[in-house]
C-alpha atoms as a PDB file:
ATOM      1  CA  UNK A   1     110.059  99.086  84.859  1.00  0.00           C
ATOM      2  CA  UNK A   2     111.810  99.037  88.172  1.00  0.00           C
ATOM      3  CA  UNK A   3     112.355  94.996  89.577  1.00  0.00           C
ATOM      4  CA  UNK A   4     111.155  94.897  93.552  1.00  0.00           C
ATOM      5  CA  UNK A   5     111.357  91.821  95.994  1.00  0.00           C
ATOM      6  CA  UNK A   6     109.132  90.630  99.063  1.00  0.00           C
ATOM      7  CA  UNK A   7     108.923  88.969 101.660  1.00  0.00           C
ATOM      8  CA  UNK A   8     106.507  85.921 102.794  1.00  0.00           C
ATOM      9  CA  UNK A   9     106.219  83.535 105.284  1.00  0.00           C
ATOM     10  CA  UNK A  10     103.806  80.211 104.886  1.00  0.00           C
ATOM     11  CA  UNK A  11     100.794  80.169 107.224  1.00  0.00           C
ATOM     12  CA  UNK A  12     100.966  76.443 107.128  1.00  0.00           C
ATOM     13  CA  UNK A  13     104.925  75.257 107.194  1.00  0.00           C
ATOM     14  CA  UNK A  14     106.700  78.582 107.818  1.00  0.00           C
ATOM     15  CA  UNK A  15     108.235  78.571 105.228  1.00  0.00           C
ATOM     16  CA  UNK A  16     110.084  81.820 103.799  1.00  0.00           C
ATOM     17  CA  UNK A  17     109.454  83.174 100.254  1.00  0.00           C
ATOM     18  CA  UNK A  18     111.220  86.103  98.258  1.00  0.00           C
ATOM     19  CA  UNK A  19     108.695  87.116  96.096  1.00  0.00           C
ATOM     20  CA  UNK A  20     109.760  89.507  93.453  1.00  0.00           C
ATOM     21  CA  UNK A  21     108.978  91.218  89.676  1.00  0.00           C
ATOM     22  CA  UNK A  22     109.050  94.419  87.890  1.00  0.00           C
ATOM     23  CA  UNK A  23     106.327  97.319  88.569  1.00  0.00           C
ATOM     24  CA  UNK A  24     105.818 100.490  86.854  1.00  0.00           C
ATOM     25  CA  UNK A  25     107.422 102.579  90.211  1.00  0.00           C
ATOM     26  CA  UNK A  26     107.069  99.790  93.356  1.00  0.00           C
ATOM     27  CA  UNK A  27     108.030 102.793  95.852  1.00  0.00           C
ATOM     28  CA  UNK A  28     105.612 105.317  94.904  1.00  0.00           C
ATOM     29  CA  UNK A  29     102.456 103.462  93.800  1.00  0.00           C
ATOM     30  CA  UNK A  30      99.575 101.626  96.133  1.00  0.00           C
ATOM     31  CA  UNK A  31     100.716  98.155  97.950  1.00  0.00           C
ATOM     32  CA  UNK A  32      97.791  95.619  98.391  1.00  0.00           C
ATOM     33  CA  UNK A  33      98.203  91.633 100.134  1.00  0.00           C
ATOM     34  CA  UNK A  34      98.594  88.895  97.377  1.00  0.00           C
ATOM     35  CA  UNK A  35      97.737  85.632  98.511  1.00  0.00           C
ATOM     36  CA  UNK A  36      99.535  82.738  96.690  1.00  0.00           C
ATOM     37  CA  UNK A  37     100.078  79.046  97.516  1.00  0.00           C
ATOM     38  CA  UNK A  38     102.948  77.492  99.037  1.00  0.00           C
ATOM     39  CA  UNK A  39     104.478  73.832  97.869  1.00  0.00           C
ATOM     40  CA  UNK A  40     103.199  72.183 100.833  1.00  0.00           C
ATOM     41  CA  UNK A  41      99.592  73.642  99.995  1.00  0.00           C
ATOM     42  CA  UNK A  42      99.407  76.624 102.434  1.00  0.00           C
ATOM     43  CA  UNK A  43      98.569  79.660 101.982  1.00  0.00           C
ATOM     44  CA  UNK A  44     101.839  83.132 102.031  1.00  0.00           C
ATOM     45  CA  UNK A  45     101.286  86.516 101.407  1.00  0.00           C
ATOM     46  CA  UNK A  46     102.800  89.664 100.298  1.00  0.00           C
ATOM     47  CA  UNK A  47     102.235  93.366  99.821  1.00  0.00           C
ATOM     48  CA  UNK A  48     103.070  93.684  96.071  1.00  0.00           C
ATOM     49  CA  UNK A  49     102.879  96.915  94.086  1.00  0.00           C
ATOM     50  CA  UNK A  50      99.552  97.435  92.240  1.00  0.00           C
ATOM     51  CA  UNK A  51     101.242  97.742  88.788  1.00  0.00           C
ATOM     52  CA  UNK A  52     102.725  93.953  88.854  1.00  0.00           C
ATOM     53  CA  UNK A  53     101.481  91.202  86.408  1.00  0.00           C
ATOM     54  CA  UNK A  54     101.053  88.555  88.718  1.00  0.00           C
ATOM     55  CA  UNK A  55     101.240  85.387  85.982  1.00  0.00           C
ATOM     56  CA  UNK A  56     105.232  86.803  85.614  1.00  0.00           C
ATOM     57  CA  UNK A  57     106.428  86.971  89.727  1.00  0.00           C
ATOM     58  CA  UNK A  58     109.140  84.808  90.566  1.00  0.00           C
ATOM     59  CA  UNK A  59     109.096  82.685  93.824  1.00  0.00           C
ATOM     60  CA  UNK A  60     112.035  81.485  95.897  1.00  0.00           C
ATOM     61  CA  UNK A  61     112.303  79.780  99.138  1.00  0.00           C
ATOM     62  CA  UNK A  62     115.281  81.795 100.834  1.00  0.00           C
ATOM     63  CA  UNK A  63     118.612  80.128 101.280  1.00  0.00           C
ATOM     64  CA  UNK A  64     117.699  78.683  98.193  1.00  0.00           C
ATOM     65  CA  UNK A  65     121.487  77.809  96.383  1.00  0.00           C
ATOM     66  CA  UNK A  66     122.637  80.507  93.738  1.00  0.00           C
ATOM     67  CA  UNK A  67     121.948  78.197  89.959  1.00  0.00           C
ATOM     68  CA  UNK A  68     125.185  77.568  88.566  1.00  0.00           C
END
């Protein structure tokens, strides 16, 4: 399993997600659009590798602070 991270921007607020997981091979295998929902209720997307469970991705808002 090789982790991968994406990017995606809220059609509503604008505002900027890493997405990212682990897929099988993320740079050799077919990318589709994943829509998800943002905190404010709006809609992101992101091209995510077809391999990816998508219960298990991890969302961040960039400049998020590093957890201590």
């Amino acid at each position: 399993m090789t982790p991968f991270a994406r990017d995606g921007i809220c059609e509503s607020c604008g505002c900027e997600y890493t997405v990212s997981g682990v897929s099988l091979a993320p740079g050799t295998e077919t990318e589709a659009p994943a829509r998800f929902r943002c905190a404010c209720g709006g809609w992101l997307s992101a091209f995510i590798p077809g391999s990816v469970n998508k219960e298990r991705l991890v969302f961040e808002p960039k400049g998020a602070p590093e957890p201590s």
